[in-house]
C-alpha atoms as a PDB file:
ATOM      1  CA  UNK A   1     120.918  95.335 115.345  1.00  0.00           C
ATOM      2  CA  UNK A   2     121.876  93.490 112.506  1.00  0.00           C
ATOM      3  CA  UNK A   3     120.340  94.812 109.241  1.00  0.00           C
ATOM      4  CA  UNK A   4     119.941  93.318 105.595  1.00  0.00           C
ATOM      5  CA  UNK A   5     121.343  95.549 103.097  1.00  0.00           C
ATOM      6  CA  UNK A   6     120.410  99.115 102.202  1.00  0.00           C
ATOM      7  CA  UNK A   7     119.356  98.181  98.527  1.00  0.00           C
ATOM      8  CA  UNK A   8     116.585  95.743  99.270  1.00  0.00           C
ATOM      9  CA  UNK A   9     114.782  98.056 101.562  1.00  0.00           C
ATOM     10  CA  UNK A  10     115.255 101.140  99.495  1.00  0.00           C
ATOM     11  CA  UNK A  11     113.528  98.849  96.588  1.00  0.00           C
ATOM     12  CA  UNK A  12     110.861  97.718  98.482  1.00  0.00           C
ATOM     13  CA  UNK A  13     110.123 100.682  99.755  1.00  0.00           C
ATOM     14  CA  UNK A  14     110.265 102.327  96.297  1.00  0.00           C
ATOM     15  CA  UNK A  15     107.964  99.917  95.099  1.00  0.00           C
ATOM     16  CA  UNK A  16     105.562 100.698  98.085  1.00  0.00           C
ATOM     17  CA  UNK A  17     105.748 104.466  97.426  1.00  0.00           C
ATOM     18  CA  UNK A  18     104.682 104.620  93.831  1.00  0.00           C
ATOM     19  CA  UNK A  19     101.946 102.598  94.795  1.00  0.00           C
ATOM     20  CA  UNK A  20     100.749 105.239  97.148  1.00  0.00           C
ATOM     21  CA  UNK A  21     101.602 107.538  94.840  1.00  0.00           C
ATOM     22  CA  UNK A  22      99.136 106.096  91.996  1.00  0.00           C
ATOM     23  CA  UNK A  23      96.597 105.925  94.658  1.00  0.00           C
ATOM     24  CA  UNK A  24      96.618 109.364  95.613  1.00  0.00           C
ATOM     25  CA  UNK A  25      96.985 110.500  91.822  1.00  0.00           C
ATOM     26  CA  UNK A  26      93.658 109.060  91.160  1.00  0.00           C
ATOM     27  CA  UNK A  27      91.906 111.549  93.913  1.00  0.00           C
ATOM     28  CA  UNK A  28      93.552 113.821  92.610  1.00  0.00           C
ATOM     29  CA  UNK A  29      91.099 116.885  91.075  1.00  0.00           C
ATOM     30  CA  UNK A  30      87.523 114.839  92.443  1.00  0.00           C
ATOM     31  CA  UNK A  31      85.271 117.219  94.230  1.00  0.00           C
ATOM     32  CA  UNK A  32      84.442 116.475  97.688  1.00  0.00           C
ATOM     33  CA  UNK A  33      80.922 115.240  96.751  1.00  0.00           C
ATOM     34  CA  UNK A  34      83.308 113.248  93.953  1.00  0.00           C
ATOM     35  CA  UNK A  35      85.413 111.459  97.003  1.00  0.00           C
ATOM     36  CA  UNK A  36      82.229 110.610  98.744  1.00  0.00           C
ATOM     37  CA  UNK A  37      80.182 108.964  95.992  1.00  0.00           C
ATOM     38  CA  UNK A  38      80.230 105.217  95.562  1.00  0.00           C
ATOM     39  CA  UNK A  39      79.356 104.049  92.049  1.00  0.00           C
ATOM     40  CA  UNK A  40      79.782 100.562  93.085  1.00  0.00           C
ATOM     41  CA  UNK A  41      76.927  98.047  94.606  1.00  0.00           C
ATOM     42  CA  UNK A  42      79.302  97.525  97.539  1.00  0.00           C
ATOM     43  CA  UNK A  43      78.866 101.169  98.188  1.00  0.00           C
ATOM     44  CA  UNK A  44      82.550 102.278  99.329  1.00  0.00           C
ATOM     45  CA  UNK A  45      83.973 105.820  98.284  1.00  0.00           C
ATOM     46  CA  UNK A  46      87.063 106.614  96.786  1.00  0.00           C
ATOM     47  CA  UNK A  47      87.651 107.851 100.498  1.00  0.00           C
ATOM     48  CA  UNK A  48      86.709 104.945 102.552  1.00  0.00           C
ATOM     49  CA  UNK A  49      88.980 103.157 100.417  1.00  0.00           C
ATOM     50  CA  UNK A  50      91.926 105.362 101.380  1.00  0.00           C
ATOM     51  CA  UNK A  51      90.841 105.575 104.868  1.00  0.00           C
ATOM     52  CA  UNK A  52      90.604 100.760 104.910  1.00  0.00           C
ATOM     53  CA  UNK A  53      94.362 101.305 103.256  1.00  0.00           C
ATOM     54  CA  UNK A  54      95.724 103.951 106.509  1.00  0.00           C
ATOM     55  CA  UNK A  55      93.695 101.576 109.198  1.00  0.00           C
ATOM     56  CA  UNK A  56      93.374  97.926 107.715  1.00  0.00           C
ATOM     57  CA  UNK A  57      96.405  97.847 105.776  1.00  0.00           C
ATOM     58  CA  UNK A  58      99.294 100.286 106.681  1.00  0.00           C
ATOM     59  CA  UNK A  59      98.366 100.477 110.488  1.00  0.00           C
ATOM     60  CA  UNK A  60      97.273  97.045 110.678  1.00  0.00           C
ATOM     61  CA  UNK A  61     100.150  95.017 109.002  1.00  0.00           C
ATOM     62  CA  UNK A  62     103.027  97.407 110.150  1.00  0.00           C
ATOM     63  CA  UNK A  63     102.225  98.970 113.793  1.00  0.00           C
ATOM     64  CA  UNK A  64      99.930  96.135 114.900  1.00  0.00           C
ATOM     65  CA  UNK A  65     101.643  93.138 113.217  1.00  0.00           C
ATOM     66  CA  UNK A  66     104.957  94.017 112.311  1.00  0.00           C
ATOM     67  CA  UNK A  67     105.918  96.300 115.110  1.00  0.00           C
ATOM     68  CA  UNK A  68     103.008  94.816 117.683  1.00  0.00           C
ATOM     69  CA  UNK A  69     101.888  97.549 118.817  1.00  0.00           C
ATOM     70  CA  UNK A  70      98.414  97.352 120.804  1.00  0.00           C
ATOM     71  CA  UNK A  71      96.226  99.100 119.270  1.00  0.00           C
ATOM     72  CA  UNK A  72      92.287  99.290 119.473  1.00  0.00           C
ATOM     73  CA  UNK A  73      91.318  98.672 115.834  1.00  0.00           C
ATOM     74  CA  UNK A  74      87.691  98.610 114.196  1.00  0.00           C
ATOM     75  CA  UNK A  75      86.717  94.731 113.799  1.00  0.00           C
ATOM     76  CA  UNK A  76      83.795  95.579 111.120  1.00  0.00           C
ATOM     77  CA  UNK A  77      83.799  97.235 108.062  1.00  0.00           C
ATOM     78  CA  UNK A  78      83.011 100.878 109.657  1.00  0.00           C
ATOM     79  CA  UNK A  79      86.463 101.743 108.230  1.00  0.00           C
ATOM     80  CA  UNK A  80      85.335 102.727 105.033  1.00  0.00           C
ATOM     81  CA  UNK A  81      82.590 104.720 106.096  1.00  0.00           C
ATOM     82  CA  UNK A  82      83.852 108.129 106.485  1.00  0.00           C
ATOM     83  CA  UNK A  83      81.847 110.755 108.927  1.00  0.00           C
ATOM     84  CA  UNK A  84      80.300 113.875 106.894  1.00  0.00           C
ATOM     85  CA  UNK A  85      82.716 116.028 109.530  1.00  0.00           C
ATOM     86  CA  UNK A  86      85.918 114.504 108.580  1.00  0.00           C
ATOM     87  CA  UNK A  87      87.130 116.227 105.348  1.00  0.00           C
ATOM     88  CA  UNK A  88      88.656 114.507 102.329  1.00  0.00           C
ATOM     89  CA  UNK A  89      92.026 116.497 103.217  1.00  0.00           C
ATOM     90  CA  UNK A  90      92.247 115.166 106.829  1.00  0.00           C
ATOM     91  CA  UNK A  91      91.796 111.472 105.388  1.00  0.00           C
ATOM     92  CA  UNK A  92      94.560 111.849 103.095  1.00  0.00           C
ATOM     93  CA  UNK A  93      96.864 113.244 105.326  1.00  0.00           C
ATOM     94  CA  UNK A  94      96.216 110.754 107.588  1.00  0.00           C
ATOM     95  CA  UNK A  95      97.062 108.327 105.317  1.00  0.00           C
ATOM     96  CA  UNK A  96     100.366 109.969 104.344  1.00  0.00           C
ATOM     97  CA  UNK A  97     101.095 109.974 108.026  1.00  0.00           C
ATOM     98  CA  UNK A  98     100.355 106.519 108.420  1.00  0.00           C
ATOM     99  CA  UNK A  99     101.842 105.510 105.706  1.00  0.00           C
ATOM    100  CA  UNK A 100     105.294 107.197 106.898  1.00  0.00           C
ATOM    101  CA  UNK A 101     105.316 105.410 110.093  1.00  0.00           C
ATOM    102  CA  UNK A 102     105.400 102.382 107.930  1.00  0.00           C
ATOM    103  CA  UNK A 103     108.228 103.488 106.031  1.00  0.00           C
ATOM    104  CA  UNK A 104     110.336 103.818 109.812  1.00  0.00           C
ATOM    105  CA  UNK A 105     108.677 100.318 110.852  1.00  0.00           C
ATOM    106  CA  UNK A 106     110.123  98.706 107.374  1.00  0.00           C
ATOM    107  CA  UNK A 107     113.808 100.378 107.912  1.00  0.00           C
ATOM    108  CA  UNK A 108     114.345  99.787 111.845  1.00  0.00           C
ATOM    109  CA  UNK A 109     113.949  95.984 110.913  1.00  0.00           C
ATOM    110  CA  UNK A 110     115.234  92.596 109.251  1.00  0.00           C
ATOM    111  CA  UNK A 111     113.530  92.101 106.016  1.00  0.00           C
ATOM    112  CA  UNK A 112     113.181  88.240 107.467  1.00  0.00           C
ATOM    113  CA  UNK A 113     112.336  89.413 110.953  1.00  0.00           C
ATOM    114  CA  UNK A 114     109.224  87.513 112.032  1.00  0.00           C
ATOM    115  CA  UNK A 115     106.240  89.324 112.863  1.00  0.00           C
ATOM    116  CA  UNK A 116     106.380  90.555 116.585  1.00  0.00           C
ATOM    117  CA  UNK A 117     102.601  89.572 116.723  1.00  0.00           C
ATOM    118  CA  UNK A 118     100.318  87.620 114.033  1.00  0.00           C
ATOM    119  CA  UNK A 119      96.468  87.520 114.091  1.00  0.00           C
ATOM    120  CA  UNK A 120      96.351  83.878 114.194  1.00  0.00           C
ATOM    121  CA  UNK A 121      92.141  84.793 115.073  1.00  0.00           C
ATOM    122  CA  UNK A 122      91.827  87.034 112.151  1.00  0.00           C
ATOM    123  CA  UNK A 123      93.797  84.216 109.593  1.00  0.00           C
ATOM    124  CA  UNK A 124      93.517  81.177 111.215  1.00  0.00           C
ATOM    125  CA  UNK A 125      95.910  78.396 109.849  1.00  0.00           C
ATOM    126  CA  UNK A 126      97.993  80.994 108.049  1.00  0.00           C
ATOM    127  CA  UNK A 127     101.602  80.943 108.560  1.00  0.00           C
ATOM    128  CA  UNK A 128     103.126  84.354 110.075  1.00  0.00           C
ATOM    129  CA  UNK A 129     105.084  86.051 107.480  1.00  0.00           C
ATOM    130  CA  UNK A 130     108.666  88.080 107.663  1.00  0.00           C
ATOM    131  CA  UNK A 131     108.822  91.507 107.080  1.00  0.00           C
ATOM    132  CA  UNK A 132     109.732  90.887 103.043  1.00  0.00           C
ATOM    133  CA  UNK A 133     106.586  88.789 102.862  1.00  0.00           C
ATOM    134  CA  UNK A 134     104.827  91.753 105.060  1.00  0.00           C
ATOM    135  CA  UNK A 135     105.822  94.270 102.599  1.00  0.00           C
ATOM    136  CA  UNK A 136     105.489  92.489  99.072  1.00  0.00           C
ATOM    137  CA  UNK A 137     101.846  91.920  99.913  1.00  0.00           C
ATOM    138  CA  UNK A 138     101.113  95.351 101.071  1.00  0.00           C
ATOM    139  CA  UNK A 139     102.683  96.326  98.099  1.00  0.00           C
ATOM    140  CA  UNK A 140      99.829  94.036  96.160  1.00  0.00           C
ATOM    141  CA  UNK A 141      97.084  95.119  98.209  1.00  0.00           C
ATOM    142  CA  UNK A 142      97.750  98.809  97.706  1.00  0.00           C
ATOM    143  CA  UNK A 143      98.187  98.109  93.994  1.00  0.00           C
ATOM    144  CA  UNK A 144      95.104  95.953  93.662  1.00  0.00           C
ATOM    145  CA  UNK A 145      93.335  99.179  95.530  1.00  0.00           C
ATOM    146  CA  UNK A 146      95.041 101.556  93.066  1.00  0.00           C
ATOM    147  CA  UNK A 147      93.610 100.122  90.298  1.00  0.00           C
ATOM    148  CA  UNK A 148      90.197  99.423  91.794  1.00  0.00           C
ATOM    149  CA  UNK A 149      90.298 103.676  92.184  1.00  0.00           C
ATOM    150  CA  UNK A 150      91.091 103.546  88.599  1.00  0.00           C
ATOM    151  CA  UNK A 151      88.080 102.031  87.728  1.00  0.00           C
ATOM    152  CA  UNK A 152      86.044 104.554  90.355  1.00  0.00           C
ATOM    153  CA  UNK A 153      87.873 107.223  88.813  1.00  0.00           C
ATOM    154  CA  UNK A 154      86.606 106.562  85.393  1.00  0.00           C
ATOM    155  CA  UNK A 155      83.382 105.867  86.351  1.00  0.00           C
ATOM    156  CA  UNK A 156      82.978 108.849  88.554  1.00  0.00           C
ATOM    157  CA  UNK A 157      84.306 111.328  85.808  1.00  0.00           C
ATOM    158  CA  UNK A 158      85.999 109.723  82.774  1.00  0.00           C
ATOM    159  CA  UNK A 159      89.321 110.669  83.933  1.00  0.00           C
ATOM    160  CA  UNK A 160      91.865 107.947  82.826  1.00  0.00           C
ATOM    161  CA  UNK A 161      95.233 107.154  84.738  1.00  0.00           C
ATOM    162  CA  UNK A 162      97.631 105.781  82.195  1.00  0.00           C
ATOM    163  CA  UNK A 163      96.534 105.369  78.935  1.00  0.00           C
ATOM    164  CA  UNK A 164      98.852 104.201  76.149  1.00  0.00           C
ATOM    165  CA  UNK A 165      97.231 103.419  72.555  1.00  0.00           C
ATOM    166  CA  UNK A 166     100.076 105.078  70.499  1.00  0.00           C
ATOM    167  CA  UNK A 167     102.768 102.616  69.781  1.00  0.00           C
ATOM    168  CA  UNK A 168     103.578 103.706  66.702  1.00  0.00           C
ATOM    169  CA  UNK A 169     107.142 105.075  68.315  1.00  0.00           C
ATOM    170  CA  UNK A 170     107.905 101.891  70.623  1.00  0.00           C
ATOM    171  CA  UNK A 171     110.536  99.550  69.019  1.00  0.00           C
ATOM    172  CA  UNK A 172     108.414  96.435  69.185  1.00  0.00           C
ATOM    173  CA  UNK A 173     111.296  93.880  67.479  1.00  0.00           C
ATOM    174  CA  UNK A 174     110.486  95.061  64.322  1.00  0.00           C
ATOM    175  CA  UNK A 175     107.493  94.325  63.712  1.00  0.00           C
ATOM    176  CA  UNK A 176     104.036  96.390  64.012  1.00  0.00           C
ATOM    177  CA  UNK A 177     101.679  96.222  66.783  1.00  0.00           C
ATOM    178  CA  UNK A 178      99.423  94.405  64.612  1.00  0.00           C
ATOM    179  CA  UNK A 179     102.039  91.591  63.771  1.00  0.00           C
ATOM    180  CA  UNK A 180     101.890  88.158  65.206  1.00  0.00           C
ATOM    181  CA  UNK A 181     104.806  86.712  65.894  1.00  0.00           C
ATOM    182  CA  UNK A 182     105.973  84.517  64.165  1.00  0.00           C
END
């Protein structure tokens, strides 16, 4: 099989990664009771959320669409609704698992392969996307998520991600943050 080059996969999969990476930084140090709290009037959890991104998105877009795989997959929100008996560890590991079968779905293909099988029920009208298109909005919808956990994450325990108020070092084009140019 033909294959586009090396670079563009390796980038798009970078891109992917740190994603999942901030993602899983944001659980990281929340309490089990933490992970399981929703201070949100839609009610999801920090991990429902990861457990939508390992079935709706990774599994969904990748095995199912991408690779078309058959697979039996929840057709209601019960996804992010996670069972008292399933512990926070077991969700993220699926995840990580899921999210590395991706990775070997993205690299065994064309970047403008077409989708071995699109959901034309579940986006009607839409027009089926290559793998690059596949990928780059995974790599949105993970992000979007990422900084939706942000938000949880702050509201659950004031913990902030990334927080840069301090420019007083960055070389701004020599002017002061407080500058407008001119």
């Amino acid at each position: 099989m033909h294959r586009t080059p090396e670079p563009e996969h390796d980038a798009l999969l970078s891109c992917l990664d740190d994603q999942r990476t901030h993602l899983l930084l944001a659980l990281d140090g929340l309490s089990e009771a933490d992970l399981r709290r929703s201070v949100l009037p839609s009610g999801w959890t920090p991990l429902g959320l990861v457990n939508h991104l390992t079935i709706d998105v990774e599994r969904f877009w990748f095995r199912v669409v991408v690779a078309g795989e058959r697979l039996a997959l929840p057709t209601d929100d019960a996804v992010w609704r996670v069972p008292q008996d399933r512990t926070a560890e077991d969700v993220v590991q699926c995840y990580r698992a899921e999210a590395r079968r991706s990775d070997e779905v993205i690299r065994t293909r064309l970047l403008d392969a077409p989708s071995a099988r699109w959901p034309l029920t579940a986006f009607p009208g839409t027009p089926d996307r290559d793998l690059r298109a596949t990928v780059l909005h995974v790599i949105a919808e993970t992000a979007a998520h990422a900084g939706h956990l942000d938000v949880v994450r702050e509201l659950l325990d004031g913990h902030q991600h990334l927080v840069m108020t301090d420019f007083s070092d960055t070389d701004l084009g020599g002017r002061s943050p407080q500058e407008e140019p001119s």
